[in-house]
Protein backbone atom coordinates (compact mmCIF):
# COMPACT_ATOMS: atom_id res chain seq x y z
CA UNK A 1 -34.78 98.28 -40.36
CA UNK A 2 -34.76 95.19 -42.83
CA UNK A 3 -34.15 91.73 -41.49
CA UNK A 4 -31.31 90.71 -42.93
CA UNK A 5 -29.65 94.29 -41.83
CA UNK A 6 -30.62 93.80 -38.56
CA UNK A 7 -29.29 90.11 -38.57
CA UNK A 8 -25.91 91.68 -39.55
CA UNK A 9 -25.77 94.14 -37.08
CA UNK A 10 -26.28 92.11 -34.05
CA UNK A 11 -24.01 89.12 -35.47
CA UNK A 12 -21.68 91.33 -35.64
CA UNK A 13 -22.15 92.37 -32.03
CA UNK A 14 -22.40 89.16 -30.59
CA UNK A 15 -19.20 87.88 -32.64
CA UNK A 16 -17.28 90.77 -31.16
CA UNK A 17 -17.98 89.40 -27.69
CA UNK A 18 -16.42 86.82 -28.56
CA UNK A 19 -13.00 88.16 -29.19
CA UNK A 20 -10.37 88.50 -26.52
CA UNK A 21 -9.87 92.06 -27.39
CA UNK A 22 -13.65 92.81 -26.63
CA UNK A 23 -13.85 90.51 -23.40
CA UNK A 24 -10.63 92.45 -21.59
CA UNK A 25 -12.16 95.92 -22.77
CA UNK A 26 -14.16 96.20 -19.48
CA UNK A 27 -15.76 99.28 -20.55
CA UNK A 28 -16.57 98.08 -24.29
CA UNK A 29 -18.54 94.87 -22.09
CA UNK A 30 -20.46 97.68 -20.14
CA UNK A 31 -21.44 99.35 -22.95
CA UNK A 32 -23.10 95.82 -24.58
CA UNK A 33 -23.88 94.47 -21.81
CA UNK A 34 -27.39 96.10 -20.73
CA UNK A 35 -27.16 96.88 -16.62
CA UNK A 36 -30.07 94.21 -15.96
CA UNK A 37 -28.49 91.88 -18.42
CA UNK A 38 -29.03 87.83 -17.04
CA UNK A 39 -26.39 84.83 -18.43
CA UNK A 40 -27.70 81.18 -17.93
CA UNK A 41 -24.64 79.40 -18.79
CA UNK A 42 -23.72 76.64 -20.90
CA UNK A 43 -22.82 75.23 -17.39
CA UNK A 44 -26.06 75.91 -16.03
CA UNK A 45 -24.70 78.28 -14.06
CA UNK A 46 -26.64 82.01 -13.88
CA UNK A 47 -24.73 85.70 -13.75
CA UNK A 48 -25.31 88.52 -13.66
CA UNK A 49 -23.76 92.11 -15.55
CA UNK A 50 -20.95 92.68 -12.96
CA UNK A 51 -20.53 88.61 -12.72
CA UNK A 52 -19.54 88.66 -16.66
CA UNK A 53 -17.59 92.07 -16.26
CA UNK A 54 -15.48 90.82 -13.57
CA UNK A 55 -15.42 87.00 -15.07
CA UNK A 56 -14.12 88.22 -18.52
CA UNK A 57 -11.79 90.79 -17.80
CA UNK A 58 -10.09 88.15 -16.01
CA UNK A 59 -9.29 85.57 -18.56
CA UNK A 60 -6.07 85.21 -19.69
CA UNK A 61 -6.75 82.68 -23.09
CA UNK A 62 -10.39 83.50 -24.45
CA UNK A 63 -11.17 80.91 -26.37
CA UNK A 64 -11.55 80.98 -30.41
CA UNK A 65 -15.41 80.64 -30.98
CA UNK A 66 -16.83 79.33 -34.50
CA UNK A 67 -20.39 80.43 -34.92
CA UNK A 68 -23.26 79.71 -37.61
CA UNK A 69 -26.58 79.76 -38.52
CA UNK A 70 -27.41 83.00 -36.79
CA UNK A 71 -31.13 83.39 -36.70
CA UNK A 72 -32.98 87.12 -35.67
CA UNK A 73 -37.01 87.41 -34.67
CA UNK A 74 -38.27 90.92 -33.48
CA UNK A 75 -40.11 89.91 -30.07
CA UNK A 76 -41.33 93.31 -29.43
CA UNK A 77 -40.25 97.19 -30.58
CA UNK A 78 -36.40 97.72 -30.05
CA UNK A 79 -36.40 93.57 -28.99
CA UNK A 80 -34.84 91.15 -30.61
CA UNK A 81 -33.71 87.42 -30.03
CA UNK A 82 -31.03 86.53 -31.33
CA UNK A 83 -30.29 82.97 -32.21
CA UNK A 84 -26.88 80.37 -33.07
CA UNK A 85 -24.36 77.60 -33.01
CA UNK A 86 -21.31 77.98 -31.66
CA UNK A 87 -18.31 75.99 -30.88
CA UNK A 88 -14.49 76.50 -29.95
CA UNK A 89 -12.06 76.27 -32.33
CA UNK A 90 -9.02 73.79 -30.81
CA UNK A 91 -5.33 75.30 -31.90
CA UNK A 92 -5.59 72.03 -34.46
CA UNK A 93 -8.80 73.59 -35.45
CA UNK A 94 -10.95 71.00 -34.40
CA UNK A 95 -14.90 72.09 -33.05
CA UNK A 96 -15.80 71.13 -29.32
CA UNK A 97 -18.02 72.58 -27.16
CA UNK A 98 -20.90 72.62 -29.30
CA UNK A 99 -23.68 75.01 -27.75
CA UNK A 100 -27.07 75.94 -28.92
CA UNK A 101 -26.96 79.69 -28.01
CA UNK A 102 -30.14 82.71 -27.71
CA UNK A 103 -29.12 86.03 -26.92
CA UNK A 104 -32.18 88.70 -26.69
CA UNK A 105 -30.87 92.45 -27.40
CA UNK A 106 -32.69 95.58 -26.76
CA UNK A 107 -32.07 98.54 -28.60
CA UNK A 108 -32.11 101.80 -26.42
CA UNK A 109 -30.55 105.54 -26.90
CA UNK A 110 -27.07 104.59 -26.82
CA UNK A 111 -27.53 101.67 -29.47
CA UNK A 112 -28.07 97.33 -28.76
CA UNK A 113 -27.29 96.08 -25.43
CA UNK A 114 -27.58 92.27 -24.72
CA UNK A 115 -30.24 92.31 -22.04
CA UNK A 116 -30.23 88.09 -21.63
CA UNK A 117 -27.81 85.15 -23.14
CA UNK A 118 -28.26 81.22 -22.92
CA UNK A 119 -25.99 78.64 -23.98
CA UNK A 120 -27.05 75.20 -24.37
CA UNK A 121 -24.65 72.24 -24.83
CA UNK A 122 -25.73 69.79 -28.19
CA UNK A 123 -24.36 67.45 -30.18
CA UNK A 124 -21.66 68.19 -33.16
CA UNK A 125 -22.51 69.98 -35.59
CA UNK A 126 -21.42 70.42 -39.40
């Protein structure tokens, strides 16, 4: 697979974990969500698979998330990292939260599951 399909492939995955309708669908989460997937936080604070599927089925507002300048480099067969900016969108659609984030997906029989995710706060961005 090409670089730039692969790029739109898994931005497309990682958007759609963005969106409420993916973050309530416990079983959608399980199925991109790999079972020895590993979150260090924009917090700093780590979780686990079940941590995320219990954390996110539980929200009741997910916030709107504006991301750019997704970036893909194979790290091994069927490995990728994944990286971005993000930030959330305010209902006045101002950005906060700006976060450097890496997510590394592995691609197995059943398709890409995000095997590790890291979210690191920055500055603004454009």
């Amino acid at each position: 697979m090409d670089q730039t399909s692969l790029l739109s492939i898994l931005r497309e995955l990682e958007c759609e974990l963005h969106k409420p309708q993916c973050r309530g669908d416990r079983e959608r989460l399980a199925q991109l969500l790999a079972p020895d997937f590993r979150e260090f936080g924009r917090s700093g604070a780590s979780y686990t698979r079940n941590d995320m599927l219990a954390r996110l089925s539980l929200e009741t507002e997910a916030p709107q998330i504006h991301a750019q300048d997704f970036a893909v480099q194979e790290l091994a067969d069927s490995v990728v990292l994944l990286t971005y900016r993000s930030a959330h969108r305010s209902l006045s659609g101002e950005l906060h939260r700006h976060t450097n984030r890496s997510s590394i997906w592995r691609l197995n029989l059943t398709g890409w599951q995000m095997v590790f995710h890291q979210g690191t706060p920055t500055e603004p961005f454009d």
